[in-house]
Protein backbone atom coordinates (compact mmCIF):
# COMPACT_ATOMS: atom_id res chain seq x y z
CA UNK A 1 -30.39 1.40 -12.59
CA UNK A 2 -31.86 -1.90 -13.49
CA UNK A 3 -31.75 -4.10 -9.53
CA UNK A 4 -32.79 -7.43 -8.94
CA UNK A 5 -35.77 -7.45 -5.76
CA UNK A 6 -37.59 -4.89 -3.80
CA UNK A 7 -34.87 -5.13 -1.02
CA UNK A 8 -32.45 -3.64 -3.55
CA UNK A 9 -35.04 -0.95 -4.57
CA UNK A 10 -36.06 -0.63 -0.65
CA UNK A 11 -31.94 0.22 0.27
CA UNK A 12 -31.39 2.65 -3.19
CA UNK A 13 -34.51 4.55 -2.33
CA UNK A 14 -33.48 6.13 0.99
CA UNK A 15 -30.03 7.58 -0.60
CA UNK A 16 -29.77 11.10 -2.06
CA UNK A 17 -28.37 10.77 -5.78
CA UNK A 18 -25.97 13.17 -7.32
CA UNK A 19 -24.24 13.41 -11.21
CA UNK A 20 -22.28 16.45 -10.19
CA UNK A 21 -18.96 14.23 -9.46
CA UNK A 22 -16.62 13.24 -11.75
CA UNK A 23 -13.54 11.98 -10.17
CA UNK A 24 -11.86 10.11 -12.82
CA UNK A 25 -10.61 11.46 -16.20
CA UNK A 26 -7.32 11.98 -18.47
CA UNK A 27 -5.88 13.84 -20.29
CA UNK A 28 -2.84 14.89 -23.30
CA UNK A 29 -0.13 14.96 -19.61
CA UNK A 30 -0.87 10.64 -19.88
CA UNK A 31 -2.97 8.40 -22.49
CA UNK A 32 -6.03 10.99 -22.43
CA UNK A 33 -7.16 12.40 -26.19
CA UNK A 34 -7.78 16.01 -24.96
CA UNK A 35 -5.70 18.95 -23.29
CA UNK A 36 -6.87 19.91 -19.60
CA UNK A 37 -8.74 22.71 -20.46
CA UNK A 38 -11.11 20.93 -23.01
CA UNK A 39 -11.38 18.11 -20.63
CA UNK A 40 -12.75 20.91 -17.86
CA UNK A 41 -14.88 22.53 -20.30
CA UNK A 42 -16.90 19.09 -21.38
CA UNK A 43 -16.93 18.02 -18.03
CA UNK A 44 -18.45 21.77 -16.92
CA UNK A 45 -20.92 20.62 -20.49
CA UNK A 46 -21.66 17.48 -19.00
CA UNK A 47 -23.49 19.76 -15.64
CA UNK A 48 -20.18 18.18 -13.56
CA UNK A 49 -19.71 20.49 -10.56
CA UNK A 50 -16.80 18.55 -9.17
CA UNK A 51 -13.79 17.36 -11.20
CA UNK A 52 -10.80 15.74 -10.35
CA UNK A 53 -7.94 15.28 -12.99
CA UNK A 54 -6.46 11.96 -12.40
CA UNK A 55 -3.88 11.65 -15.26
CA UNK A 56 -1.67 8.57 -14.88
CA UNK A 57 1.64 8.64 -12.92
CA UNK A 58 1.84 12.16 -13.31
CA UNK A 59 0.54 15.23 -11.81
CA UNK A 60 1.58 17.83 -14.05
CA UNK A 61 -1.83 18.94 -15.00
CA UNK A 62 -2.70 20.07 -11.67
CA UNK A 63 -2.21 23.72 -11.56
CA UNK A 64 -3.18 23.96 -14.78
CA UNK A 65 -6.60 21.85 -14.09
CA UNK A 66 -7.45 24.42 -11.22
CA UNK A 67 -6.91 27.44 -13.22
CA UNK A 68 -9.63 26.04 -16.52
CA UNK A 69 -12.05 24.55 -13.32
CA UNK A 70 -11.62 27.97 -11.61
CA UNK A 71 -12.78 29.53 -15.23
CA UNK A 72 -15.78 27.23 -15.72
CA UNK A 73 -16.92 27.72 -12.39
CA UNK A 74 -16.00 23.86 -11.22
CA UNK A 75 -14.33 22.91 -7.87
CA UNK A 76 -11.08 21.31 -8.62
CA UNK A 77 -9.85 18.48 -6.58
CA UNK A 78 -6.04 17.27 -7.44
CA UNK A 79 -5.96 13.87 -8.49
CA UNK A 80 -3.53 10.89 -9.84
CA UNK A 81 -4.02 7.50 -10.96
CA UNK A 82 -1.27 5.52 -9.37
CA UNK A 83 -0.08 1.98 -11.39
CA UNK A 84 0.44 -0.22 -8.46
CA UNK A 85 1.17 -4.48 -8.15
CA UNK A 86 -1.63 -6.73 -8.02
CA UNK A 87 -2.92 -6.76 -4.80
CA UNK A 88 -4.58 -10.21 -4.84
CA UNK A 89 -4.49 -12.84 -7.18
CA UNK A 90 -7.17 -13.51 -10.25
CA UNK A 91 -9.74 -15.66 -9.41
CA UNK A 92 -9.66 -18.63 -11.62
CA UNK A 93 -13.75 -19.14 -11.65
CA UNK A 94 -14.29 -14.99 -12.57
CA UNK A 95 -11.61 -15.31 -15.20
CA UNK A 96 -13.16 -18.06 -16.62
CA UNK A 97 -17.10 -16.48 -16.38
CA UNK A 98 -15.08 -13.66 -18.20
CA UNK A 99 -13.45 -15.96 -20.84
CA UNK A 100 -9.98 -14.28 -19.92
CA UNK A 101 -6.86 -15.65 -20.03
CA UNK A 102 -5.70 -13.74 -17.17
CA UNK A 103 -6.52 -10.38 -15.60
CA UNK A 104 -4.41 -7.11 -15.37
CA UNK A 105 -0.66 -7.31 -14.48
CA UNK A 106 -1.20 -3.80 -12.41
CA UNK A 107 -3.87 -2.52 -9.98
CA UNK A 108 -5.06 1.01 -10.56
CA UNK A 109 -5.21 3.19 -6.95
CA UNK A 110 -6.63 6.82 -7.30
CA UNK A 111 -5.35 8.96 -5.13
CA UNK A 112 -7.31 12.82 -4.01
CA UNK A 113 -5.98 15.63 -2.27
CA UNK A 114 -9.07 17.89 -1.38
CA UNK A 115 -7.09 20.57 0.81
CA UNK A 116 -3.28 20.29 -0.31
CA UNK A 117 -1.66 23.52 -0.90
CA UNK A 118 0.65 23.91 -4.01
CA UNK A 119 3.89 23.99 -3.71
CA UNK A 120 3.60 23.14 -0.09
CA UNK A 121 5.79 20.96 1.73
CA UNK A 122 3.12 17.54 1.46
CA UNK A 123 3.19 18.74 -2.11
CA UNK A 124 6.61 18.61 -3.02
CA UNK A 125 6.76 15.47 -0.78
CA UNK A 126 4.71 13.28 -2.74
CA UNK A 127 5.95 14.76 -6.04
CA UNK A 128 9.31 13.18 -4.92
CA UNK A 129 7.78 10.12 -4.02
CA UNK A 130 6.05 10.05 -7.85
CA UNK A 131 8.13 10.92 -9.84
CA UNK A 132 10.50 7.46 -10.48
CA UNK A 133 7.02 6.20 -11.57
CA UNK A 134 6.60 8.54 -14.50
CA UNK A 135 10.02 8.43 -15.14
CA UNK A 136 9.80 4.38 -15.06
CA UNK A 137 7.79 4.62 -18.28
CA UNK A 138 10.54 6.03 -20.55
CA UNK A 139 13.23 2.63 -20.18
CA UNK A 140 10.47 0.44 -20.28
CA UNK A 141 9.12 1.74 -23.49
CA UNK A 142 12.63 2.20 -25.23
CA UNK A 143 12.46 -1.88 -24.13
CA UNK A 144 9.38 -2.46 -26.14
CA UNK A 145 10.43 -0.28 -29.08
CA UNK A 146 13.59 -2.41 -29.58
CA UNK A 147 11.48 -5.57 -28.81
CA UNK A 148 9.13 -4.38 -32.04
CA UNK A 149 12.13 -3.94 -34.01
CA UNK A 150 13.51 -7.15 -33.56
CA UNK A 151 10.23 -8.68 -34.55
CA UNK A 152 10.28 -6.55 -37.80
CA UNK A 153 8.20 -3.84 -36.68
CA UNK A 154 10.05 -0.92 -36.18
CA UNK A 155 8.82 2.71 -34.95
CA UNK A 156 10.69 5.96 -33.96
CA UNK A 157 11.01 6.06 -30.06
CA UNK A 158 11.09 9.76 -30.07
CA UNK A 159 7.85 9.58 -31.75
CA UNK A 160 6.20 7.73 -29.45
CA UNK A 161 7.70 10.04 -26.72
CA UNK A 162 6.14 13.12 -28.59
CA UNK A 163 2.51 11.57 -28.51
CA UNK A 164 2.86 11.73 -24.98
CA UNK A 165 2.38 14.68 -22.57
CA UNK A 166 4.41 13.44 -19.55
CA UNK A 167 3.18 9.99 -18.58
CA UNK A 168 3.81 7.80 -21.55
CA UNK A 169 2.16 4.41 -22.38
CA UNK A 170 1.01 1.48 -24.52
CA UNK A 171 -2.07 3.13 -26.14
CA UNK A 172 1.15 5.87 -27.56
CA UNK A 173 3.35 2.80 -28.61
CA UNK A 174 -0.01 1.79 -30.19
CA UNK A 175 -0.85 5.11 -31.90
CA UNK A 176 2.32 4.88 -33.68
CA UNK A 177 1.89 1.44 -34.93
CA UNK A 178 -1.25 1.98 -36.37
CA UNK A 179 0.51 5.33 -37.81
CA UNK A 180 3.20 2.68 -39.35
CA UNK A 181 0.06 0.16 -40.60
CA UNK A 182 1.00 -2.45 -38.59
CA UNK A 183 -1.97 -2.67 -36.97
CA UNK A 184 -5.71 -1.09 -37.41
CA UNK A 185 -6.63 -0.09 -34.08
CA UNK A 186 -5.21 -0.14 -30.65
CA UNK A 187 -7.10 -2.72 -29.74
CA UNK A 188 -5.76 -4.53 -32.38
CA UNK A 189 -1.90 -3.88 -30.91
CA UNK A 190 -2.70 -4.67 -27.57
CA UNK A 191 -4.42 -8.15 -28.20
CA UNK A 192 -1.55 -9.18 -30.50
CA UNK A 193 1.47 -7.04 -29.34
CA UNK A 194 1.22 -5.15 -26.34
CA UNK A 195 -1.32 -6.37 -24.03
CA UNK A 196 -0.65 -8.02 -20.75
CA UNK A 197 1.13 -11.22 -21.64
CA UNK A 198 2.01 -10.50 -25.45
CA UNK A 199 4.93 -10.98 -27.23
CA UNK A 200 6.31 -7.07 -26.25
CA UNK A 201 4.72 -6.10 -23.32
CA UNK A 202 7.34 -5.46 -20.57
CA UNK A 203 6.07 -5.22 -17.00
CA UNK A 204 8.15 -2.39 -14.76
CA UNK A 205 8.32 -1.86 -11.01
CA UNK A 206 5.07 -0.54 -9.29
CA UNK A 207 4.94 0.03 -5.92
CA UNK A 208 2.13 -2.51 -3.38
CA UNK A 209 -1.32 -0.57 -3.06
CA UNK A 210 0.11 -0.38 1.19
CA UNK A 211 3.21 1.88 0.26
CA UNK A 212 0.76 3.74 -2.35
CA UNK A 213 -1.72 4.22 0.48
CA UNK A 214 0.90 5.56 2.97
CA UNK A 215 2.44 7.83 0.77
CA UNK A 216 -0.89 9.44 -0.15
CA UNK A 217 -1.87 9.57 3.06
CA UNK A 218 1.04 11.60 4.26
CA UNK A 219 0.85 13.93 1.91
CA UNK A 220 -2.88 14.38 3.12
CA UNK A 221 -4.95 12.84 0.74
CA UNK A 222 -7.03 10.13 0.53
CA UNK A 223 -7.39 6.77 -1.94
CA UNK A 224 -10.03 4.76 -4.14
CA UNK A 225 -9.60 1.23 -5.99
CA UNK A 226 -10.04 1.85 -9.48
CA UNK A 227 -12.23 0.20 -11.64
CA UNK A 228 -12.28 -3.11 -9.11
CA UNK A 229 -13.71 -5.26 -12.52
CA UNK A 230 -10.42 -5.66 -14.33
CA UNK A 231 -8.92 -7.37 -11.26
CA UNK A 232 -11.56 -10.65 -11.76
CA UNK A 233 -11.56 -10.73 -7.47
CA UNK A 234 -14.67 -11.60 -5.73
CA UNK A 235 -16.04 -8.82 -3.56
CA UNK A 236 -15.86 -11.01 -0.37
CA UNK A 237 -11.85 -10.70 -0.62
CA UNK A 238 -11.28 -7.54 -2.16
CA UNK A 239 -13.38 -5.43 0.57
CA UNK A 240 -11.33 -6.79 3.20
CA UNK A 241 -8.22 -6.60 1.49
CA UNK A 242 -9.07 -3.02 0.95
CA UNK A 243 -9.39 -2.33 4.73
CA UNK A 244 -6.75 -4.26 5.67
CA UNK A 245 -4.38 -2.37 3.12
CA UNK A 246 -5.40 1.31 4.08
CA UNK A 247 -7.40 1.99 1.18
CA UNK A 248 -10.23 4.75 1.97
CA UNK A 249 -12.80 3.94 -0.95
CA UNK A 250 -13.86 2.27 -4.00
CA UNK A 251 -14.32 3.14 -7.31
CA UNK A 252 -17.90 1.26 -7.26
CA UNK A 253 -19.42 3.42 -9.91
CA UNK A 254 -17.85 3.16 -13.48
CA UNK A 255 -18.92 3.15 -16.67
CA UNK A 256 -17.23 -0.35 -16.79
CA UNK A 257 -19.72 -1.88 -14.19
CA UNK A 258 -23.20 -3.19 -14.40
CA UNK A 259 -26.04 -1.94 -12.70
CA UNK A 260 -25.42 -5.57 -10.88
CA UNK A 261 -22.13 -5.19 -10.06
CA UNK A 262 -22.48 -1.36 -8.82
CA UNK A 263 -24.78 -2.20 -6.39
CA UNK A 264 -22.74 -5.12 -5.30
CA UNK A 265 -19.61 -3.06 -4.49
CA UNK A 266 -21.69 -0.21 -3.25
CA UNK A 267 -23.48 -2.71 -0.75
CA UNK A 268 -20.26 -4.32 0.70
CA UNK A 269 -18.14 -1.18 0.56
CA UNK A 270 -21.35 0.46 2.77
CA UNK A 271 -21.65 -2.42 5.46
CA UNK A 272 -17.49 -2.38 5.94
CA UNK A 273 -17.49 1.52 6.19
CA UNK A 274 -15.66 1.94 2.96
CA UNK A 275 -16.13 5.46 0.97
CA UNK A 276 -17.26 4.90 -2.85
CA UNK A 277 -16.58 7.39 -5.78
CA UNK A 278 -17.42 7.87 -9.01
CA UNK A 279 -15.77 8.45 -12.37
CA UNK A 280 -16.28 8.16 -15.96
CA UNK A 281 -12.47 7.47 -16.63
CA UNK A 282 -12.74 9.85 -19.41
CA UNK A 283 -10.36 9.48 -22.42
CA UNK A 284 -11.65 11.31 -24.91
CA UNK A 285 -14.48 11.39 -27.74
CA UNK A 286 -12.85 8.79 -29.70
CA UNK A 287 -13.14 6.18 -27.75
CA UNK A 288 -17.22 6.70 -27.92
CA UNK A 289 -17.18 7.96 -24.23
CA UNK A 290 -18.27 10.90 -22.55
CA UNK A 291 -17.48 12.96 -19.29
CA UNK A 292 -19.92 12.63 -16.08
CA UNK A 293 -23.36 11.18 -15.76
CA UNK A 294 -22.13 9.22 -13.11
CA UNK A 295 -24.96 9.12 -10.42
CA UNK A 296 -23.16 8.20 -7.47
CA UNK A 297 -25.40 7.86 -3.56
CA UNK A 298 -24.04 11.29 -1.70
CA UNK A 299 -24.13 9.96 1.41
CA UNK A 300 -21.40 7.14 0.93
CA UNK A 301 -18.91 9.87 -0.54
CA UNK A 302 -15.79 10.27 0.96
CA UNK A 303 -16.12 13.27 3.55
CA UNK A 304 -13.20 15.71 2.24
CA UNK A 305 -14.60 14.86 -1.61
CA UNK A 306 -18.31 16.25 -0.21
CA UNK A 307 -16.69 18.70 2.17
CA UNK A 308 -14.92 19.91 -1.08
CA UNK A 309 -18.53 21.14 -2.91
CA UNK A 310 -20.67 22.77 0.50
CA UNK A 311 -23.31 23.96 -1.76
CA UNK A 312 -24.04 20.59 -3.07
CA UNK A 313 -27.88 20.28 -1.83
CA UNK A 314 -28.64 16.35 -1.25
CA UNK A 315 -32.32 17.00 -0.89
CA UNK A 316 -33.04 17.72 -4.79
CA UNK A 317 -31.32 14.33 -5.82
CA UNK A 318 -33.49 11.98 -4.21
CA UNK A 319 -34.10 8.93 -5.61
């Protein structure tokens, strides 16, 4: 980690480092490339001791996740990825630094249940409470499949639908259109068709990050900010707006984030009493990108996550 003085070096040198977390990562059940059980083996590959599956919208990989940790010898902890509103606006000065037209249209909250029971009552709970955001995908892609057609590029919904485990999204819509060669890439469909502002992208309901929060929280997990970068907030307003909204961490180490920008989350999330985590939002091996090596400070994990992994020894990772 590249810092900037010797009070940066001074603060990182007194924290235990670990890589054995990953707690962010996809898979076939949303926009991921790979099935669970080759996502558990690479990330049991990759030396990750701790895994959490945190497919998007959906949580149909679960018991299926603990069964392939269970066989690689990896503690499983349940995970989602929850598609929430913004929770503050852009910051016209970032977006600009960033040369962006404008930032995401949805905030991403992770969501971790270290000690819930299948099948159990908080279980079945929060399943209930998920599921009309999974099933808020299907309309609004049918929406962006007619509003291809009408612009002369039509694709077979159904197909789109069978790319898709059970969470489907833009990067299947996109799949499909590069199948029909109207685009290259998916890059390519996004910044003309279906990004955030293009000519088909349709935004659906998404609950605040507050009613998120609550509902993981009675269901007896816990929550981290994804990926804070896309938002374009400054840290002095998102930390706060994180405590004040009843999130428990954030996502401060990603493979998105700088060395810089790591250690400014990390600092500010440490001085409020925020939790961090740690994920390498892993999609697959053709998008370049590889599961764990995530060095994340042990101390500054969120207790349940550590409690989750007793034989993780904090002396041997000092920095």
């Amino acid at each position: 980690m590249q810092l900037h003085s010797s009070i940066e070096v001074g603060r990182l040198a007194h924290h235990m480092w670990t890589e054995k977390f990953d707690l962010h990562s996809h898979s076939t059940n949303s926009d991921g490339q790979h099935s669970v059980g080759d996502v558990a083996q690479m990330m049991s590959d990759s030396d990750v001791r701790c895994w959490s599956l945190t497919d998007h919208d959906t949580i149909s990989g679960w018991e299926t996740a603990r069964t392939a940790a269970d066989a690689h010898g990896l503690v499983f902890i349940p995970g989602v990825e929850l598609t929430c509103m913004p929770g503050l606006q852009a910051d016209a000065n970032i977006l600009e630094q960033r040369n962006q037209e404008r930032a995401s249209d949805s905030w991403h909250l992770l969501a971790y249940f270290p000690t819930i029971e299948f099948h159990s009552e908080q279980h079945k709970q929060f399943k209930a409470w998920l599921a009309p955001l999974g099933e808020g995908r299907i309309p609004r892609m049918m929406t962006m499949v007619e509003k291809l057609a009408e612009l002369g590029m039509p694709v077979d919904f159904d197909a789109v639908l069978a790319r898709a485990g059970d969470s489907v999204g833009r990067p299947h819509l996109a799949d499909e259109m590069i199948k029909s060669g109207y685009v290259e890439t998916r890059q390519e469909a996004f910044d003309k068709w279906i990004g955030d502002g293009k000519p088909v992208h349709i935004t659906r309901p998404k609950p605040s990050i507050v009613e998120s929060c609550a509902a993981v929280h009675a269901a007896g997990g816990i929550t981290s900010l994804a990926h804070p970068l896309y938002y374009c907030v400054d840290t002095d307003a998102l930390v706060p707006f994180c405590l004040e909204s009843g999130v428990d961490a954030i996502e401060c180490f990603h493979r998105s984030h700088s060395d810089a920008y790591r250690f400014q989350l990390w600092s500010a999330a440490k001085d409020s009493g925020l939790s961090v985590t740690c994920g390498s939002d892993f999609h697959g091996i053709m998008y370049n990108q590889t599961p764990g090596r995530m060095a994340v400070p042990t101390a500054t994990l969120p207790l349940s996550v550590k409690n989750s992994m007793p034989s993780l020894d904090e002396t041997e990772h000092q920095s």
